[in-house]
PDB file of N, CA and C in Angstrom:
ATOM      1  N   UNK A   1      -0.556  -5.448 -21.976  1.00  0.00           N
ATOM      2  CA  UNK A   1      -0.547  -6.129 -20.690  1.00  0.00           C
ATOM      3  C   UNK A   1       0.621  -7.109 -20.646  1.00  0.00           C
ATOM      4  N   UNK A   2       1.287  -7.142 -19.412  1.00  0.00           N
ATOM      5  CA  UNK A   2       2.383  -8.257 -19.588  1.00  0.00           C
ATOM      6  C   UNK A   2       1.754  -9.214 -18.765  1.00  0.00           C
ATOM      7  N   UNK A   3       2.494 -10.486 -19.448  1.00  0.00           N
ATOM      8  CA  UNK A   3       2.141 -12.014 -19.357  1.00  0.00           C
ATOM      9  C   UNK A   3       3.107 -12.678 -18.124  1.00  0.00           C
ATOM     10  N   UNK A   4       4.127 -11.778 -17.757  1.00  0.00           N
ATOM     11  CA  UNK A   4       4.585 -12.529 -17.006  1.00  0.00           C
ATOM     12  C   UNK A   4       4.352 -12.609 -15.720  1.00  0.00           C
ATOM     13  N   UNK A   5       4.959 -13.932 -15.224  1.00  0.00           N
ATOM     14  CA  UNK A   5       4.137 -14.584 -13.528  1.00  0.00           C
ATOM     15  C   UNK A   5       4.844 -13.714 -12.989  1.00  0.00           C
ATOM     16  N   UNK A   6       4.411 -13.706 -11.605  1.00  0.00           N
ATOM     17  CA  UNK A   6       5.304 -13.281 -10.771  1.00  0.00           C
ATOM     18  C   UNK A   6       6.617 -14.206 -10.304  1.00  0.00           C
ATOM     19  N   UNK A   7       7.898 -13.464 -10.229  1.00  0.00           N
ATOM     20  CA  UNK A   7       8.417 -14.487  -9.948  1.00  0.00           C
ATOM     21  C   UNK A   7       8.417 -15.043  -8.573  1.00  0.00           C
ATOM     22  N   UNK A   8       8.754 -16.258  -8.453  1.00  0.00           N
ATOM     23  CA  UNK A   8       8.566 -17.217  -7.152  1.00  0.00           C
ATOM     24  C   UNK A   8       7.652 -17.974  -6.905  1.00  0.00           C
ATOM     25  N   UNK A   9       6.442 -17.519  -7.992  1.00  0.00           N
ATOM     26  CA  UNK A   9       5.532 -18.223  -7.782  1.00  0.00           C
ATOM     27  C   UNK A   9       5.325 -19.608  -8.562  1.00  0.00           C
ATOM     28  N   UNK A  10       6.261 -19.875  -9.781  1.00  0.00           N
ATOM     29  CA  UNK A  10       6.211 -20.999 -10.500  1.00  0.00           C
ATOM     30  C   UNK A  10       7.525 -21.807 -10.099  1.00  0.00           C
ATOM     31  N   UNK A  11       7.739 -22.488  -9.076  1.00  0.00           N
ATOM     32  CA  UNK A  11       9.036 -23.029  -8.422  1.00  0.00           C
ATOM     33  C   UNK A  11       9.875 -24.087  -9.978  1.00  0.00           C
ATOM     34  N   UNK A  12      10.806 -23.571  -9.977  1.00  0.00           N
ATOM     35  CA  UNK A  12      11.708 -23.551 -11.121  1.00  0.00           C
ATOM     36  C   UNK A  12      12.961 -24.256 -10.720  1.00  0.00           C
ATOM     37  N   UNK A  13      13.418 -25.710 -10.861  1.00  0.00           N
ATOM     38  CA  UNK A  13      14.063 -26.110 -10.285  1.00  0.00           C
ATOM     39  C   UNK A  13      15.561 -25.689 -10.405  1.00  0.00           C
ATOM     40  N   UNK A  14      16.289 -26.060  -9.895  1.00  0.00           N
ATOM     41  CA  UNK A  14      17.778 -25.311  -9.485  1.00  0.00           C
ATOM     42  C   UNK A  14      17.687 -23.476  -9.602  1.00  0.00           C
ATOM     43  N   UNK A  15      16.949 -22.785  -9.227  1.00  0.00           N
ATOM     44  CA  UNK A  15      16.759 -21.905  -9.023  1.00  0.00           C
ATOM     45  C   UNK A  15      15.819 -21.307  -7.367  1.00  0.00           C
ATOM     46  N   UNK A  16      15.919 -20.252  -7.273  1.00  0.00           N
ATOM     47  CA  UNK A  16      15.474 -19.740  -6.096  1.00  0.00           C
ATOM     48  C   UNK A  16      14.977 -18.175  -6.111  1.00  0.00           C
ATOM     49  N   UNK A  17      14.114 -17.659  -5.804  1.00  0.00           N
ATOM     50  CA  UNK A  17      13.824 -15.736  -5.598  1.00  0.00           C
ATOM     51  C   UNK A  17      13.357 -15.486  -4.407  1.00  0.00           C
ATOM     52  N   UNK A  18      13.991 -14.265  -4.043  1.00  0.00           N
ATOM     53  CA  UNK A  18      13.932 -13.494  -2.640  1.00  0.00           C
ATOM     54  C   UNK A  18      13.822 -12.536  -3.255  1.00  0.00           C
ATOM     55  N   UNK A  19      12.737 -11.667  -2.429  1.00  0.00           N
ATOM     56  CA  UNK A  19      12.223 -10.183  -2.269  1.00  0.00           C
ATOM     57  C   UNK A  19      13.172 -10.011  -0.785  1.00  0.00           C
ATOM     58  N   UNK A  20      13.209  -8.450  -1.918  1.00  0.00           N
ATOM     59  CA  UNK A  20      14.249  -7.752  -0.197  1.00  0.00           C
ATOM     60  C   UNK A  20      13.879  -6.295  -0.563  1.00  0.00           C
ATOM     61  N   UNK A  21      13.516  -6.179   1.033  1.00  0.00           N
ATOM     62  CA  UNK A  21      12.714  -4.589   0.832  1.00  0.00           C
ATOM     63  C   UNK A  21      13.430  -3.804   0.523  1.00  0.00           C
ATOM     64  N   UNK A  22      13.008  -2.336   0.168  1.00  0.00           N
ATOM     65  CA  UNK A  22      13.655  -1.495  -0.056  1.00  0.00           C
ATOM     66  C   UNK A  22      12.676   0.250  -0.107  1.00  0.00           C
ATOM     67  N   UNK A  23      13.030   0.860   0.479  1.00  0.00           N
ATOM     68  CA  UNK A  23      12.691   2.226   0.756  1.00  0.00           C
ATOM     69  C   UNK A  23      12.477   3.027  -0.291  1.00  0.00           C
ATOM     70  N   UNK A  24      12.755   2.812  -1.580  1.00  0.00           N
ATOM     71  CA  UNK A  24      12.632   3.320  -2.849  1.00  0.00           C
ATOM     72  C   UNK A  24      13.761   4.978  -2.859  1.00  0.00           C
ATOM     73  N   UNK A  25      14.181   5.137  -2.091  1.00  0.00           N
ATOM     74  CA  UNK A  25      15.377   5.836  -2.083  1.00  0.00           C
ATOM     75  C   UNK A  25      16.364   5.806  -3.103  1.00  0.00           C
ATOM     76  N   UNK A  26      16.312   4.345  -3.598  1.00  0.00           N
ATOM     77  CA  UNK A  26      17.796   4.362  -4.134  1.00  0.00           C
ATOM     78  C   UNK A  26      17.568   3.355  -5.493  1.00  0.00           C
ATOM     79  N   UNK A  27      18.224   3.733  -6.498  1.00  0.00           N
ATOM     80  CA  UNK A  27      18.023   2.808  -7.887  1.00  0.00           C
ATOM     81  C   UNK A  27      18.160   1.428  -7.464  1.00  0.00           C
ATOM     82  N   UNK A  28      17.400   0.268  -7.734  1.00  0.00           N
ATOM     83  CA  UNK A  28      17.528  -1.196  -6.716  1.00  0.00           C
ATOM     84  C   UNK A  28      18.713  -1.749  -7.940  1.00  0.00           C
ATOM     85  N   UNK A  29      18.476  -1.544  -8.978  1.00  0.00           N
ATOM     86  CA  UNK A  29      19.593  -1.896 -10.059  1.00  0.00           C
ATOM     87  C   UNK A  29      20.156  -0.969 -11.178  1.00  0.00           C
ATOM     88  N   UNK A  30      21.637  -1.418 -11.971  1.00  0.00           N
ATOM     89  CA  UNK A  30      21.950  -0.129 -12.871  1.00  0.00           C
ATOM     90  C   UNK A  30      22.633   0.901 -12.081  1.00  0.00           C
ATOM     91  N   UNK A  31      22.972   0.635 -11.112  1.00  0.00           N
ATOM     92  CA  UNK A  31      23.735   1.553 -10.405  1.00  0.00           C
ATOM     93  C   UNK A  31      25.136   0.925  -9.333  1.00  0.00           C
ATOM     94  N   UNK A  32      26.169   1.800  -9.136  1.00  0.00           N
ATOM     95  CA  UNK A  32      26.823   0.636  -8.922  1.00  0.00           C
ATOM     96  C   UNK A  32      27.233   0.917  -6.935  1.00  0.00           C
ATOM     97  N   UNK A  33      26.223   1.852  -6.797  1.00  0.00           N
ATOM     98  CA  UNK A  33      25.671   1.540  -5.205  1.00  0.00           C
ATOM     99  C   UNK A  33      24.171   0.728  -5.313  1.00  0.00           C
ATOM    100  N   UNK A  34      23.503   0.505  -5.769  1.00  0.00           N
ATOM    101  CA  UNK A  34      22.384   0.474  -5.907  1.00  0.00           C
ATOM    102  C   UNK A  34      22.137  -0.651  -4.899  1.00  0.00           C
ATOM    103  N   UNK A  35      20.872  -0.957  -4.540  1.00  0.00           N
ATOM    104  CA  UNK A  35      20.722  -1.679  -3.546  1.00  0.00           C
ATOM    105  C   UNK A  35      21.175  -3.541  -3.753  1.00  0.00           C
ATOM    106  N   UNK A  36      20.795  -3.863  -5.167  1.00  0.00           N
ATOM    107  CA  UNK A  36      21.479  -4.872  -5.945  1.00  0.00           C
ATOM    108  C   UNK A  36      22.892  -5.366  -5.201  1.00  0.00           C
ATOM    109  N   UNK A  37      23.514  -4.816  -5.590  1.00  0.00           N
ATOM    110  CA  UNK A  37      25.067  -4.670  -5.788  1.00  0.00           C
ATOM    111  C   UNK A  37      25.176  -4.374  -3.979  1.00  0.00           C
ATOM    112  N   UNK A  38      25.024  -3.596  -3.329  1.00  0.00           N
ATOM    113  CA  UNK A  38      24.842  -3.214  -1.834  1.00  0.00           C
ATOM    114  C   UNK A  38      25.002  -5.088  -1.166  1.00  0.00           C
ATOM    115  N   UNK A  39      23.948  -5.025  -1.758  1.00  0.00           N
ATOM    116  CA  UNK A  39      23.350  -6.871  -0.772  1.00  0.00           C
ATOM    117  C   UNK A  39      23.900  -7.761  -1.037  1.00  0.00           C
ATOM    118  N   UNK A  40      24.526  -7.870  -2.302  1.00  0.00           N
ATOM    119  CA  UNK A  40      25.488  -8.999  -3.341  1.00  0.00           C
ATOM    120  C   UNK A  40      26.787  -8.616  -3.016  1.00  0.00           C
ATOM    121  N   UNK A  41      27.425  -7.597  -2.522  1.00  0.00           N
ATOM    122  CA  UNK A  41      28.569  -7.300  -2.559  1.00  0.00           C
ATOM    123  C   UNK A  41      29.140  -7.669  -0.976  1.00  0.00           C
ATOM    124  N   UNK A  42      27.951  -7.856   0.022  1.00  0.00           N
ATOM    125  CA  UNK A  42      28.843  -7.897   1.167  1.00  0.00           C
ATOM    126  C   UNK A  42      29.356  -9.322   1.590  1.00  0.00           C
ATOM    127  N   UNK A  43      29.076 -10.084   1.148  1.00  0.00           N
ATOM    128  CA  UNK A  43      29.454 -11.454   1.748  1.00  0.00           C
ATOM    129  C   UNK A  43      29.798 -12.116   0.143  1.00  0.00           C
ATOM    130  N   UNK A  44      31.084 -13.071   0.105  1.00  0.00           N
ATOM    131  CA  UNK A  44      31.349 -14.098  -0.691  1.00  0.00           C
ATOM    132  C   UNK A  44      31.297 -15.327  -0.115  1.00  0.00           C
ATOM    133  N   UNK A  45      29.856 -16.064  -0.139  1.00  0.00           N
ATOM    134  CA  UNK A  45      29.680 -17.306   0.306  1.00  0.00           C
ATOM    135  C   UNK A  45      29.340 -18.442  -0.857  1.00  0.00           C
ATOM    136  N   UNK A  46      28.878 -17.956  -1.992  1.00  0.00           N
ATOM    137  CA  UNK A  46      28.509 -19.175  -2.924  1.00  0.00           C
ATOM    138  C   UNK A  46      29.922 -19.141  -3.754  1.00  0.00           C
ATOM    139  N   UNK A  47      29.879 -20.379  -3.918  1.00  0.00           N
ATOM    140  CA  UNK A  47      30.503 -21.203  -5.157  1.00  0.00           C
ATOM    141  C   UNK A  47      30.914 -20.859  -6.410  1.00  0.00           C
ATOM    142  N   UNK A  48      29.256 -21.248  -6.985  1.00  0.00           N
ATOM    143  CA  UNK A  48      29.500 -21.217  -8.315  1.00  0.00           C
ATOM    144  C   UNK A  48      27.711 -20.767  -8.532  1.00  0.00           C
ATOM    145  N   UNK A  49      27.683 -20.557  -9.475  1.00  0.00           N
ATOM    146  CA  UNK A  49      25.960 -20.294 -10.134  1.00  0.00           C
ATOM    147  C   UNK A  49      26.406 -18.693 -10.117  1.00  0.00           C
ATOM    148  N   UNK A  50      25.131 -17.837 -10.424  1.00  0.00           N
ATOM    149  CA  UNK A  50      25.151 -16.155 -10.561  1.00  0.00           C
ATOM    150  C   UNK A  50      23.361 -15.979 -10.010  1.00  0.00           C
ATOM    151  N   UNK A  51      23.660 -14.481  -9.878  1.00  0.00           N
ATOM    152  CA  UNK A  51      22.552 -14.255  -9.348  1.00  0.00           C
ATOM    153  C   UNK A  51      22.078 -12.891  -9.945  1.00  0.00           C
ATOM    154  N   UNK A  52      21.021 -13.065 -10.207  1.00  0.00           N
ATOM    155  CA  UNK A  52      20.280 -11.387 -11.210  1.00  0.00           C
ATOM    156  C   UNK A  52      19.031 -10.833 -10.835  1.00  0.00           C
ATOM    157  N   UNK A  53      18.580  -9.648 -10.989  1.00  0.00           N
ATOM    158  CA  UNK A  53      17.527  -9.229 -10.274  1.00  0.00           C
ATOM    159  C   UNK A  53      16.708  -9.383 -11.462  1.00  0.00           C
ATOM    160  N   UNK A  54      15.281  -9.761 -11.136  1.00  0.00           N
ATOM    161  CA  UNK A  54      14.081 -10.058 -11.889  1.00  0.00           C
ATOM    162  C   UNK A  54      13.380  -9.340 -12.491  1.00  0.00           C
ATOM    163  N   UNK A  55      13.827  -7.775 -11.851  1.00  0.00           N
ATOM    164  CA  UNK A  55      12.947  -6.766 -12.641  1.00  0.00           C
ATOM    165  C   UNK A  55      11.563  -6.423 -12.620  1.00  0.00           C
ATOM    166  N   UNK A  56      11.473  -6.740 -11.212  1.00  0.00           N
ATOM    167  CA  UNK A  56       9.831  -6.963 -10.241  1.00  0.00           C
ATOM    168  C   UNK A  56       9.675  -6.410  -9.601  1.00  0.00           C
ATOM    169  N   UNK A  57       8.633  -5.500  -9.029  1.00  0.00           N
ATOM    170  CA  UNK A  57       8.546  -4.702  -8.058  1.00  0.00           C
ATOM    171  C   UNK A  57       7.121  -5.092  -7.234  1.00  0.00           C
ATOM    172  N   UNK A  58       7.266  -5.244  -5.929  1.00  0.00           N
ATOM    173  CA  UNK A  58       5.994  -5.783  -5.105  1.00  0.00           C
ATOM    174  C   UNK A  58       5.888  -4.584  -4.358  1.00  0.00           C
ATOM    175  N   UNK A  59       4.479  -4.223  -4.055  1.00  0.00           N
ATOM    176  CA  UNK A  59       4.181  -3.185  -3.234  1.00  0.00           C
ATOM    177  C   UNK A  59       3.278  -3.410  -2.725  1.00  0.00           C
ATOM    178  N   UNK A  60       3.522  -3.999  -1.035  1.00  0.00           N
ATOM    179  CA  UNK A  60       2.403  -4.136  -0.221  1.00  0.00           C
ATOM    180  C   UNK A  60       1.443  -3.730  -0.123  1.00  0.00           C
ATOM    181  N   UNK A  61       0.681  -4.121   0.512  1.00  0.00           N
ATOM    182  CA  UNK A  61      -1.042  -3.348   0.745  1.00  0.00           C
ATOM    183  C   UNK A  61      -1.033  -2.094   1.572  1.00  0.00           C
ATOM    184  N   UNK A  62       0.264  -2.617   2.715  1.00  0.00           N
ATOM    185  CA  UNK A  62       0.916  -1.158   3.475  1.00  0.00           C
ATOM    186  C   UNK A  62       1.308  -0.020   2.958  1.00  0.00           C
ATOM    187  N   UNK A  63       1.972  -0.161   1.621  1.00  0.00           N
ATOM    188  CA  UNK A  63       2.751   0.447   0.945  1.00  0.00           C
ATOM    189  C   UNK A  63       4.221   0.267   0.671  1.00  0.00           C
ATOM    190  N   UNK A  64       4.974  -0.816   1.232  1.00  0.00           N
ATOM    191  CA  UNK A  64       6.251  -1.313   1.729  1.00  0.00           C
ATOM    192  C   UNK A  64       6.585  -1.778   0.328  1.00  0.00           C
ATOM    193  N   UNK A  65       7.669  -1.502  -0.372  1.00  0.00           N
ATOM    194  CA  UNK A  65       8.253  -1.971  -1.466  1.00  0.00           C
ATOM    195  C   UNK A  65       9.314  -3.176  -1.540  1.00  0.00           C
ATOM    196  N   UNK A  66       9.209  -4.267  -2.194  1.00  0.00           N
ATOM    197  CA  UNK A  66      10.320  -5.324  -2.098  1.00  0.00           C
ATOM    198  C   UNK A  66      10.554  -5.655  -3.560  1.00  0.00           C
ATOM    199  N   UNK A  67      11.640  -5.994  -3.914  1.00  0.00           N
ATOM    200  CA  UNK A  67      12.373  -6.021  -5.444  1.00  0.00           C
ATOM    201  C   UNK A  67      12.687  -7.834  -5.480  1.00  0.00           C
ATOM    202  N   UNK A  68      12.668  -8.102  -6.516  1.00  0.00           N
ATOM    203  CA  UNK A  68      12.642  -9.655  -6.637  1.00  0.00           C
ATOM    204  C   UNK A  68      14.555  -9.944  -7.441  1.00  0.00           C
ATOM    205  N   UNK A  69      14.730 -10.522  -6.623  1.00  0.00           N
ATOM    206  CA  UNK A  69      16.053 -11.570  -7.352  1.00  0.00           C
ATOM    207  C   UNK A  69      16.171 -13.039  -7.377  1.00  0.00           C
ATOM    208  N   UNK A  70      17.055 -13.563  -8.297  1.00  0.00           N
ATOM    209  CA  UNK A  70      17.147 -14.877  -8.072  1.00  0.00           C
ATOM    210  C   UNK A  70      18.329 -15.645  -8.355  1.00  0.00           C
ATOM    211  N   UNK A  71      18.339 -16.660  -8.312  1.00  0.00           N
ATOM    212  CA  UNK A  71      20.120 -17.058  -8.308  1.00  0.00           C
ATOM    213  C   UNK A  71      20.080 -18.796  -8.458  1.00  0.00           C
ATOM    214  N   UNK A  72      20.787 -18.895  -8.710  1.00  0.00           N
ATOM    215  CA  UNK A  72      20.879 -20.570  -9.195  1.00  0.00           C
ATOM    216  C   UNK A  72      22.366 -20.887  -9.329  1.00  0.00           C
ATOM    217  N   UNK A  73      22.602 -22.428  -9.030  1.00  0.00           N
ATOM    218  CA  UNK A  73      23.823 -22.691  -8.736  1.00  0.00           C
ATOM    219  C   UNK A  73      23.952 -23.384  -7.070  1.00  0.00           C
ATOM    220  N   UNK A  74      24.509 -22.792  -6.441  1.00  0.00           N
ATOM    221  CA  UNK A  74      25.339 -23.160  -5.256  1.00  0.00           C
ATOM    222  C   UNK A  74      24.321 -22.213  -4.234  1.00  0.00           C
ATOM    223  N   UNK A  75      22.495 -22.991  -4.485  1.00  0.00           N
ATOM    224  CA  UNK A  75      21.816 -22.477  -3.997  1.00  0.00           C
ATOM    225  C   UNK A  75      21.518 -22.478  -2.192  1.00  0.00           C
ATOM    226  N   UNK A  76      22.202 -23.070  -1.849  1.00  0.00           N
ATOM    227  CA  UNK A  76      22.376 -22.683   0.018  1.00  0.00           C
ATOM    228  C   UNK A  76      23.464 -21.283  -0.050  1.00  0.00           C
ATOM    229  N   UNK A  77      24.641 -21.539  -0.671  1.00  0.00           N
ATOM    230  CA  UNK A  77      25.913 -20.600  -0.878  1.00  0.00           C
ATOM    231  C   UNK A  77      25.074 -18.788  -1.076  1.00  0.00           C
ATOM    232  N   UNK A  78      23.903 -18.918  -2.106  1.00  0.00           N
ATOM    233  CA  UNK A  78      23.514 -17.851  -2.469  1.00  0.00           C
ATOM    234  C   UNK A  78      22.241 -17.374  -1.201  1.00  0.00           C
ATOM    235  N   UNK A  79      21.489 -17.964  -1.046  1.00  0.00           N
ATOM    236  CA  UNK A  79      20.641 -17.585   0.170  1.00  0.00           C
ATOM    237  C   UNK A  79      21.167 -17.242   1.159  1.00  0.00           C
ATOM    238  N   UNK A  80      22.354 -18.236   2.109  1.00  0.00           N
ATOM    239  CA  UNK A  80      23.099 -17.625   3.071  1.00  0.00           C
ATOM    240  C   UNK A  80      23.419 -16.240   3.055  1.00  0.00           C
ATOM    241  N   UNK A  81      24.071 -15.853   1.429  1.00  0.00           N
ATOM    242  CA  UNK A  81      24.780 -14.933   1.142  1.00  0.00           C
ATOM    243  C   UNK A  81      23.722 -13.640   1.521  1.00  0.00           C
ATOM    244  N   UNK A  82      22.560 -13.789   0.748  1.00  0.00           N
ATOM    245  CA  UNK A  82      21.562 -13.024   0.812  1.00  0.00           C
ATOM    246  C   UNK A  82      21.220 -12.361   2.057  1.00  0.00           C
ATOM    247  N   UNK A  83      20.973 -13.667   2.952  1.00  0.00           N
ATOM    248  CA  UNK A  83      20.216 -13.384   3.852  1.00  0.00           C
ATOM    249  C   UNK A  83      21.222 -12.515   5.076  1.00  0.00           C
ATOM    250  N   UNK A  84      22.396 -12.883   4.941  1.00  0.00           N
ATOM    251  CA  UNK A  84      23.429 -12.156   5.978  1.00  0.00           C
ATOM    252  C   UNK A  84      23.234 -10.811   5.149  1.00  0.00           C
ATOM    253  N   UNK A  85      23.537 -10.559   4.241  1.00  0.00           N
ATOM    254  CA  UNK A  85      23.663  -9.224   3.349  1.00  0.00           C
ATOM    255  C   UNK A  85      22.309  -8.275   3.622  1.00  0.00           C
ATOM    256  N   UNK A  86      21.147  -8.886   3.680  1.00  0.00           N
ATOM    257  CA  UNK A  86      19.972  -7.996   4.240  1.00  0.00           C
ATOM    258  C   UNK A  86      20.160  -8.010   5.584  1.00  0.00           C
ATOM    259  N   UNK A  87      20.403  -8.815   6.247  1.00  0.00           N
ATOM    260  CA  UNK A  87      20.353  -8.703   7.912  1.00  0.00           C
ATOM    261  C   UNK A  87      21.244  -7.806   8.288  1.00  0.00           C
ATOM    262  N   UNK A  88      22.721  -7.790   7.465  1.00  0.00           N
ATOM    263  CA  UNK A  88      23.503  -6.215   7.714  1.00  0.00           C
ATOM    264  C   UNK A  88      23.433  -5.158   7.303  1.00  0.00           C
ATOM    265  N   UNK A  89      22.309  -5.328   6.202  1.00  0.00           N
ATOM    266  CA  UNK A  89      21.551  -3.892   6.193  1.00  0.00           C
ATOM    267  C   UNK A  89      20.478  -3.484   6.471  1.00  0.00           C
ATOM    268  N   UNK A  90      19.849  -4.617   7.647  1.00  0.00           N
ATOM    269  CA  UNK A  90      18.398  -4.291   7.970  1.00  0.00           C
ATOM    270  C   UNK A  90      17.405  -4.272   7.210  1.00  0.00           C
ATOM    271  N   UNK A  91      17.203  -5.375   6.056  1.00  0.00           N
ATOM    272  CA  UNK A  91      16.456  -5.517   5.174  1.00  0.00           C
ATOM    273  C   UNK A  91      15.762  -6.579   5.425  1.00  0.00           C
ATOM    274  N   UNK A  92      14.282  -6.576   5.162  1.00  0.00           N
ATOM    275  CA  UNK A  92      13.494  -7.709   5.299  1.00  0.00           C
ATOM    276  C   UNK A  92      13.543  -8.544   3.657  1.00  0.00           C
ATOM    277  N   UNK A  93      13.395  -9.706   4.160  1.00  0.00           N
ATOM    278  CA  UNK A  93      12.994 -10.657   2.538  1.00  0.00           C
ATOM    279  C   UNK A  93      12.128 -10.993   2.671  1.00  0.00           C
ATOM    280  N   UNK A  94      11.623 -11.673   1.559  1.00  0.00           N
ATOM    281  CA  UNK A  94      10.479 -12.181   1.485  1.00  0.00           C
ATOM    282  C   UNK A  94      10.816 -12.961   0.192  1.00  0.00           C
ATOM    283  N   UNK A  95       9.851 -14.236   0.718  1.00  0.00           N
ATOM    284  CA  UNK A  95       9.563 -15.278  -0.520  1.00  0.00           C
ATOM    285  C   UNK A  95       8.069 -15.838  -0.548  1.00  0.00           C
ATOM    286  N   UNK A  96       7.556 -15.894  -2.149  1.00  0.00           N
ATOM    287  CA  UNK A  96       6.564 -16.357  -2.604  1.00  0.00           C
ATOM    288  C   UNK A  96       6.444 -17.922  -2.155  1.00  0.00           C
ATOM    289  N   UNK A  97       5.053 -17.910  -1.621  1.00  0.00           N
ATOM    290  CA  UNK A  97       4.752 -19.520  -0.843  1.00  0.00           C
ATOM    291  C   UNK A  97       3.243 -19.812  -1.316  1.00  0.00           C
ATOM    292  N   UNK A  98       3.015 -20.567  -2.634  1.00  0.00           N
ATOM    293  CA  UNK A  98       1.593 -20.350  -2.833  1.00  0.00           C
ATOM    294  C   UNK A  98       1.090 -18.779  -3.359  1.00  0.00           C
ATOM    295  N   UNK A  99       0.231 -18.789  -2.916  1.00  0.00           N
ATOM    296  CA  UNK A  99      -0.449 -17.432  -3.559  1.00  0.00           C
ATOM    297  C   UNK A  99      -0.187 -16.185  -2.321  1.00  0.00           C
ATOM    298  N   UNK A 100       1.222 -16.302  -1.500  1.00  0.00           N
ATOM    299  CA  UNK A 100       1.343 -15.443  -0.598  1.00  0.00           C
ATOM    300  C   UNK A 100       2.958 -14.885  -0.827  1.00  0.00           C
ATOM    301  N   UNK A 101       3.375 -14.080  -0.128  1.00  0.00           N
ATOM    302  CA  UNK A 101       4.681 -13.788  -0.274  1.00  0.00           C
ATOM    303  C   UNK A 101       5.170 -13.678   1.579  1.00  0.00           C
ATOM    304  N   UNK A 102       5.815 -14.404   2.103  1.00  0.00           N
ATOM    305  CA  UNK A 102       5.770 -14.435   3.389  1.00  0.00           C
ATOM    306  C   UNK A 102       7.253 -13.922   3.817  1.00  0.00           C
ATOM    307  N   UNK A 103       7.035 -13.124   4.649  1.00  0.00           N
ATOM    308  CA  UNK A 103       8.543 -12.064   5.086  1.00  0.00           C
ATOM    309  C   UNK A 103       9.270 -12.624   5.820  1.00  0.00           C
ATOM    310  N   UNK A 104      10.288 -12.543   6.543  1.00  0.00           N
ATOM    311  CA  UNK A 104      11.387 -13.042   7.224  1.00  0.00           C
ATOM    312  C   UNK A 104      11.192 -12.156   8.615  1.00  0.00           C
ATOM    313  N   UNK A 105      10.071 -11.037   8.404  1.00  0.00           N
ATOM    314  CA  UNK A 105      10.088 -10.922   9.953  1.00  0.00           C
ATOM    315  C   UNK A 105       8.726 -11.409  10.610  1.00  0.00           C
ATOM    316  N   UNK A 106       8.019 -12.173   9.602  1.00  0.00           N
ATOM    317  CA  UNK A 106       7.059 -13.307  10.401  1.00  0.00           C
ATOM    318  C   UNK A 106       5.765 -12.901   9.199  1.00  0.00           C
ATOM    319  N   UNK A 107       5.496 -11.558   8.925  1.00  0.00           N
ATOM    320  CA  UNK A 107       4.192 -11.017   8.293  1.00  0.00           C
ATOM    321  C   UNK A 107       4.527 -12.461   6.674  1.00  0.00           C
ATOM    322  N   UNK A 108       2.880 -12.174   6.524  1.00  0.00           N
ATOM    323  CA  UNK A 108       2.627 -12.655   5.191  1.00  0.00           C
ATOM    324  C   UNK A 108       1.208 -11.890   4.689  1.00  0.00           C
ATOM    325  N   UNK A 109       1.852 -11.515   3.261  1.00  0.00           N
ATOM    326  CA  UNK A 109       0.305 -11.177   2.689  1.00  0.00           C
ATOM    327  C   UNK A 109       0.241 -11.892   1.068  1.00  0.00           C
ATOM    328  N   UNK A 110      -0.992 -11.609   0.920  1.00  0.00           N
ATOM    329  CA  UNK A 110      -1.924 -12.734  -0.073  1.00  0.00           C
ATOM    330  C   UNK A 110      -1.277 -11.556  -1.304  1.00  0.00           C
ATOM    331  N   UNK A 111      -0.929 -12.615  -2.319  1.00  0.00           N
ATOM    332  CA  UNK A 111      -0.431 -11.445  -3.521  1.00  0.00           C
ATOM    333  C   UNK A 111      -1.525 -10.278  -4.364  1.00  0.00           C
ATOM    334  N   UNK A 112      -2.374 -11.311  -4.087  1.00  0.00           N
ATOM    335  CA  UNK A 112      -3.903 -10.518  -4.808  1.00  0.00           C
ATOM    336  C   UNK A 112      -3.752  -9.473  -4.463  1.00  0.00           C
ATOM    337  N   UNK A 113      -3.590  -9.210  -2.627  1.00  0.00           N
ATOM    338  CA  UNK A 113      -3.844  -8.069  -2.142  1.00  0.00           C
ATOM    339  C   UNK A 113      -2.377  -7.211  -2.670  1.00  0.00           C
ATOM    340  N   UNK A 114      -1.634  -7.537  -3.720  1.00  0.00           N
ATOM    341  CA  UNK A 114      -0.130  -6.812  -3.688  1.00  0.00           C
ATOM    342  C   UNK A 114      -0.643  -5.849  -5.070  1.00  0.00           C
ATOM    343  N   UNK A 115       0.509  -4.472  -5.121  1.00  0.00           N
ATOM    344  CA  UNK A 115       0.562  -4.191  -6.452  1.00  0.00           C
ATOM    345  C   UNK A 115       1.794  -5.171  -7.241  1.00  0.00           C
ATOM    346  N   UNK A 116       1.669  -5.398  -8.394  1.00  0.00           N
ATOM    347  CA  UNK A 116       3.092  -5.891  -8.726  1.00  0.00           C
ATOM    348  C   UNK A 116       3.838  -5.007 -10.313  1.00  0.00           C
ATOM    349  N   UNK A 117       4.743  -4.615 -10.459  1.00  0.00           N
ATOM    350  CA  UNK A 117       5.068  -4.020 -11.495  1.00  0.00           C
ATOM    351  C   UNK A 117       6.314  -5.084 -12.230  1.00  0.00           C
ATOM    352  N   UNK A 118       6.427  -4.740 -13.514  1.00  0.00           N
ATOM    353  CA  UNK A 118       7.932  -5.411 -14.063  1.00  0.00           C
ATOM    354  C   UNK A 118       8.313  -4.250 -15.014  1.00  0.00           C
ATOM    355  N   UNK A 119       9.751  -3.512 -15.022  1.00  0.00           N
ATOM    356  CA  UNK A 119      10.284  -3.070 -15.513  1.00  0.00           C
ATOM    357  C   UNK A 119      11.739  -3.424 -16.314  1.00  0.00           C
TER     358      UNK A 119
END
């Protein structure tokens, strides 16, 4: 059994994680289209800090898949970055708030009700 939290849910200072959906179409990391690299690659807005994917997989109660990253540093620089980078690819985010993960297009669900995987 693995021990680890989910991420977002233990707020970790100078750090930050966003879930950003994904269709399961496409390798989310390890690839150098992959959806990772896709969302990170379109905008240069942060500074300084780096940003890495968590190796998390959330799967709604719907069935809707979202992948966890996080980033630290020049943490407005990296969210901006994010959030333009899903919005030009029509990707929803989502961030852990309490025992919920609440989306950017308004929905929130309770994690209990989530599957969660780490690979």
């Amino acid at each position: 059994m693995n021990n680890r939290e989910i991420p977002g849910k233990i707020i970790v200072e100078n750090r930050e994680v966003k879930y950003i959906s994904d269709d399961g179409s496409n390798n989310f990391v390890n690839n150098k289209n992959g959806l990772f690299d896709l969302i990170t690659s379109q905008f240069e807005i942060a500074k300084y800090g780096g940003i890495i994917s968590e190796n998390c997989k959330l799967t709604l109660p719907n069935g809707e898949l979202f992948h966890s990253l996080s980033y630290k540093g020049d943490i407005e620089g990296w969210r901006e970055e994010i959030n333009l980078g899903a919005e030009k690819l029509k990707l929803i985010t989502g961030k852990v708030i309490n025992d919920k993960i609440e989306l950017s297009d308004g929905r929130n669900f309770k994690l209990s009700d989530c599957k969660i995987e780490f690979y």
